[in-house]
N, C-alpha and C. Protein backbone atom coordinates (compact mmCIF):
# COMPACT_ATOMS: atom_id res chain seq x y z
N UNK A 1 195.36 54.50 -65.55
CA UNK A 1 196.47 55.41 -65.61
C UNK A 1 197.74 54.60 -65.86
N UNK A 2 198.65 54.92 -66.72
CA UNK A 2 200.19 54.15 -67.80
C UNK A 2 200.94 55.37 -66.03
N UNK A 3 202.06 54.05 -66.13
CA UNK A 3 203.30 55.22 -65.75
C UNK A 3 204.15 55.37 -66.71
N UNK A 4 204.80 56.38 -66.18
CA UNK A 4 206.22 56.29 -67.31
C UNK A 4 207.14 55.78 -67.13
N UNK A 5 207.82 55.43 -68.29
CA UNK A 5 208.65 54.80 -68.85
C UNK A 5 209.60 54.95 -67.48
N UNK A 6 210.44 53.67 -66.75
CA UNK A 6 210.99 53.89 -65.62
C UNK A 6 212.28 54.54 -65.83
N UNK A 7 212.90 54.28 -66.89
CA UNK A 7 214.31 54.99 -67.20
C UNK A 7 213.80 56.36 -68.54
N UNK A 8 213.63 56.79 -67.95
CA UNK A 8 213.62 58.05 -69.34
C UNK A 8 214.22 59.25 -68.48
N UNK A 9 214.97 59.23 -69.15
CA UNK A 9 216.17 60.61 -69.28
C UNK A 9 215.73 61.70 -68.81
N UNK A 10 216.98 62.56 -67.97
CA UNK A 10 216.51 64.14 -67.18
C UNK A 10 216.94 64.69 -68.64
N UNK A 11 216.27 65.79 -69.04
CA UNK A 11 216.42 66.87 -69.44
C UNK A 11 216.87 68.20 -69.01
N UNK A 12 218.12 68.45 -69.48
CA UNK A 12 218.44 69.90 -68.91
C UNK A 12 218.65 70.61 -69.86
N UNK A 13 218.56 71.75 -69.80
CA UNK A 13 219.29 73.11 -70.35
C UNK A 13 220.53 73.16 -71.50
N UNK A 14 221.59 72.81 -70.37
CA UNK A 14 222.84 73.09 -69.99
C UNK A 14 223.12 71.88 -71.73
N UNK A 15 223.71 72.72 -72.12
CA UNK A 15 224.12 71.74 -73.54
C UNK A 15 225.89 71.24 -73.54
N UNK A 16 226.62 71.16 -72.27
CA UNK A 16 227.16 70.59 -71.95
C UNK A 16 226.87 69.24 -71.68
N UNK A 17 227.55 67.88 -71.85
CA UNK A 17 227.24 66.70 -71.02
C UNK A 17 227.53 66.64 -69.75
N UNK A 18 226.68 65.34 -68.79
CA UNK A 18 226.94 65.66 -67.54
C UNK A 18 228.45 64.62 -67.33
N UNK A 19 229.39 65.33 -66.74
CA UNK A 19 230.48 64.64 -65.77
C UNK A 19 230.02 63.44 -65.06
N UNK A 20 230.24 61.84 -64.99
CA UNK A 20 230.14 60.99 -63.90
C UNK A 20 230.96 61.43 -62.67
N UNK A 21 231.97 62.19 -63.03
CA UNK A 21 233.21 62.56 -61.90
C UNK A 21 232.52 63.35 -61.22
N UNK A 22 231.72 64.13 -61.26
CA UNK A 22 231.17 65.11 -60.43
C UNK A 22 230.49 65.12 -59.00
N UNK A 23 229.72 63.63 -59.19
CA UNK A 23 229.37 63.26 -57.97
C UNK A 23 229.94 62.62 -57.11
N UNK A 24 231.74 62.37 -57.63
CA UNK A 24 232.60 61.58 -56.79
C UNK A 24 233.21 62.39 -55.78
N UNK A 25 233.12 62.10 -54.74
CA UNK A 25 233.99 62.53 -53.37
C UNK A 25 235.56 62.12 -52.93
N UNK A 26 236.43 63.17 -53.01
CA UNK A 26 237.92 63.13 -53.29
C UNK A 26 238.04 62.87 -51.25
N UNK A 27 239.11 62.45 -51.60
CA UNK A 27 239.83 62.72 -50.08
C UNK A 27 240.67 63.27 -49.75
N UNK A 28 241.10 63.92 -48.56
CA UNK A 28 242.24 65.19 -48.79
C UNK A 28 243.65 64.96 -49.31
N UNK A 29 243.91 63.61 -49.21
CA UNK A 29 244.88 63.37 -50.18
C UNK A 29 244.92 63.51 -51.77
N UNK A 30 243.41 62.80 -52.09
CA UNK A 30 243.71 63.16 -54.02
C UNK A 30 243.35 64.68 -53.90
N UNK A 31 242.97 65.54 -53.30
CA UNK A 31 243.08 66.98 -53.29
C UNK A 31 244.40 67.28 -52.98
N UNK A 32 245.25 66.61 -52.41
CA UNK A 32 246.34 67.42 -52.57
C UNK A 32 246.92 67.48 -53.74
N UNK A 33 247.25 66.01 -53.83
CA UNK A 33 247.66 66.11 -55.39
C UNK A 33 247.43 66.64 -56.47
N UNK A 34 246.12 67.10 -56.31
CA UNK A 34 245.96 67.78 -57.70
C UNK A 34 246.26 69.13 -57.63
N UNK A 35 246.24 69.80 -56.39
CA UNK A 35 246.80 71.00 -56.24
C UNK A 35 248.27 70.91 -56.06
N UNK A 36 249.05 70.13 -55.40
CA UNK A 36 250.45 69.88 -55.03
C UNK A 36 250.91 70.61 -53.67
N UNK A 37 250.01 70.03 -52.45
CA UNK A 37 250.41 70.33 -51.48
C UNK A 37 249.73 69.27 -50.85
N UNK A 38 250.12 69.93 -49.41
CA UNK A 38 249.98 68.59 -48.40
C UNK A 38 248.69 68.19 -48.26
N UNK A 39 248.38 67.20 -47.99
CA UNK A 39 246.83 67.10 -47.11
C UNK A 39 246.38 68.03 -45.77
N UNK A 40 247.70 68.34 -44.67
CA UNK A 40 247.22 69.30 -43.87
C UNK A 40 246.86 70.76 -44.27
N UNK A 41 247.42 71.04 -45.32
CA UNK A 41 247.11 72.84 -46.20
C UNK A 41 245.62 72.64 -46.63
N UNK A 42 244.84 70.95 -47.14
CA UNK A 42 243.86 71.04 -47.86
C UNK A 42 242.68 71.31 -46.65
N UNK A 43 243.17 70.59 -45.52
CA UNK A 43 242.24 70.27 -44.39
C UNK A 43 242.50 71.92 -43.86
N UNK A 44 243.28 72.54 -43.70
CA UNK A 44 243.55 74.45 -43.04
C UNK A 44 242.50 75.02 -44.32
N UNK A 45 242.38 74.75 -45.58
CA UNK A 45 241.78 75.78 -46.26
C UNK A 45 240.31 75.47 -46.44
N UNK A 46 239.71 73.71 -45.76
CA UNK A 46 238.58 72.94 -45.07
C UNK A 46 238.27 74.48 -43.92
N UNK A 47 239.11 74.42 -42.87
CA UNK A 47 238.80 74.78 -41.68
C UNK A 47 238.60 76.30 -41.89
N UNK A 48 239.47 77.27 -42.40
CA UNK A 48 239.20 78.59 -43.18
C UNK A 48 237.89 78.70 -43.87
N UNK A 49 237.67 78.13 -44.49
CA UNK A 49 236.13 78.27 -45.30
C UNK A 49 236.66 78.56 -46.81
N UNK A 50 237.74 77.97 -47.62
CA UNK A 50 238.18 77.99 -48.77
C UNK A 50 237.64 77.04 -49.39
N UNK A 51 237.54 75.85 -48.73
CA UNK A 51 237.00 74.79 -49.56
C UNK A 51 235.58 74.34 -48.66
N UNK A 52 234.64 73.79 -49.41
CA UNK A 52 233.72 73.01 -48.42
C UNK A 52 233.65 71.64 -48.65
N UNK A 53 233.83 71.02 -47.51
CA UNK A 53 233.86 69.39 -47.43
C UNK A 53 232.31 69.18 -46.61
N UNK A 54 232.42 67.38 -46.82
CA UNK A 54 231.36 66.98 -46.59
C UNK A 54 232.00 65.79 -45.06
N UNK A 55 231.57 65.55 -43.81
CA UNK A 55 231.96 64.29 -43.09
C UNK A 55 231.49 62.87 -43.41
N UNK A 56 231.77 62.36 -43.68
CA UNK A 56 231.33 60.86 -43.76
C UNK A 56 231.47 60.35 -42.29
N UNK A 57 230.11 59.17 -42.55
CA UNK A 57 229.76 58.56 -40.76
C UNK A 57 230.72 58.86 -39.90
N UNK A 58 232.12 58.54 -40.17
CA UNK A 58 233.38 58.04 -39.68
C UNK A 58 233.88 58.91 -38.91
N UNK A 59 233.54 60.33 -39.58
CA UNK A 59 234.08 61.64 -39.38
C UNK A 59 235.09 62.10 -39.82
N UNK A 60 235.52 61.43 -41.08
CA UNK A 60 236.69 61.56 -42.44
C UNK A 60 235.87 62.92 -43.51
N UNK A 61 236.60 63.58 -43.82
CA UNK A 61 236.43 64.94 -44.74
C UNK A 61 236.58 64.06 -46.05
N UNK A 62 235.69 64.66 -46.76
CA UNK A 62 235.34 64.36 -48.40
C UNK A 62 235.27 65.79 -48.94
N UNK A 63 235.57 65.73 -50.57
CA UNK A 63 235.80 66.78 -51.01
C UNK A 63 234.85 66.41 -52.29
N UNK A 64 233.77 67.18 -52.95
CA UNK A 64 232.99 67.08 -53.85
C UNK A 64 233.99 67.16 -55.23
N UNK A 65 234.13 66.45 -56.63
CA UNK A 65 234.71 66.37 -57.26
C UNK A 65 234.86 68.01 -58.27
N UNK A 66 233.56 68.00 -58.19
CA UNK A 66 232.51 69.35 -59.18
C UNK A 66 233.20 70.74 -58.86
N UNK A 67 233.64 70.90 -56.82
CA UNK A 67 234.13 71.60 -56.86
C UNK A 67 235.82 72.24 -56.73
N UNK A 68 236.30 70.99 -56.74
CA UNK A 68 237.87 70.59 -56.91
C UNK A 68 238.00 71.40 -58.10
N UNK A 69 237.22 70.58 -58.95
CA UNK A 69 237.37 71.05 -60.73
C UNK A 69 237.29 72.71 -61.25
N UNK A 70 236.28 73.10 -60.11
CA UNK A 70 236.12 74.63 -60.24
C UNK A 70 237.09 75.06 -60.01
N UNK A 71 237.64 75.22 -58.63
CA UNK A 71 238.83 75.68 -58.57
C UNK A 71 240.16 75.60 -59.52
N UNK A 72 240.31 74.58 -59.47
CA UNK A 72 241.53 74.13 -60.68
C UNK A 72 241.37 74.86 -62.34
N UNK A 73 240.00 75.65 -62.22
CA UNK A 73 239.65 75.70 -63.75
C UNK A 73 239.37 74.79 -64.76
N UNK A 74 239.12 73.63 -64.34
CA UNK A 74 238.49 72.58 -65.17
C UNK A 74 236.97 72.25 -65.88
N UNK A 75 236.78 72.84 -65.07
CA UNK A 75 234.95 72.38 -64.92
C UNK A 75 234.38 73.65 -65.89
C-alpha cells in the first residue's frame, strides 16, 4: 500500500481563495481600531454576546480574524 503524496492540496468548493488572515487572532485592541472605539466597548460587546472571543492560557480575549471581517463587511 503507496501513501499519499504528504502535501497535496484541500479541495474546496468555495471558488474564492483562502485568506491566511483568517486564522489570525486579533486582540481587543487591533479590534478596536478597526472599528474606532475603545478596547473596553470591544470587551462589553465580548461580554453581551455581540462578538465571540476565544481565552488564551493566560486568560487574555482573542478575537478570530474571519469574524472581525464579517462584521466590518469585508469578508
Amino acid at each position: 500500500m503507496t501513501n499519499p503524496e504528504p502535501h497535496t492540496p484541500i479541495v474546496t468548493n468555495d471558488p474564492r481563495p483562502a485568506d491566511p488572515d483568517d486564522d489570525k487572532l486579533l486582540t481587543p485592541g487591533e479590534v478596536a481600531t478597526m472599528f474606532r472605539v475603545s478596547p473596553k466597548t470591544v470587551t462589553r460587546w465580548h461580554q453581551t454576546g455581540k462578538i465571540s472571543a476565544i481565552r488564551t492560557p493566560g486568560g487574555h480575549r482573542r478575537f478570530r480574524a474571519k469574524e472581525i471581517k464579517q462584521l466590518l463587511g469585508d469578508a
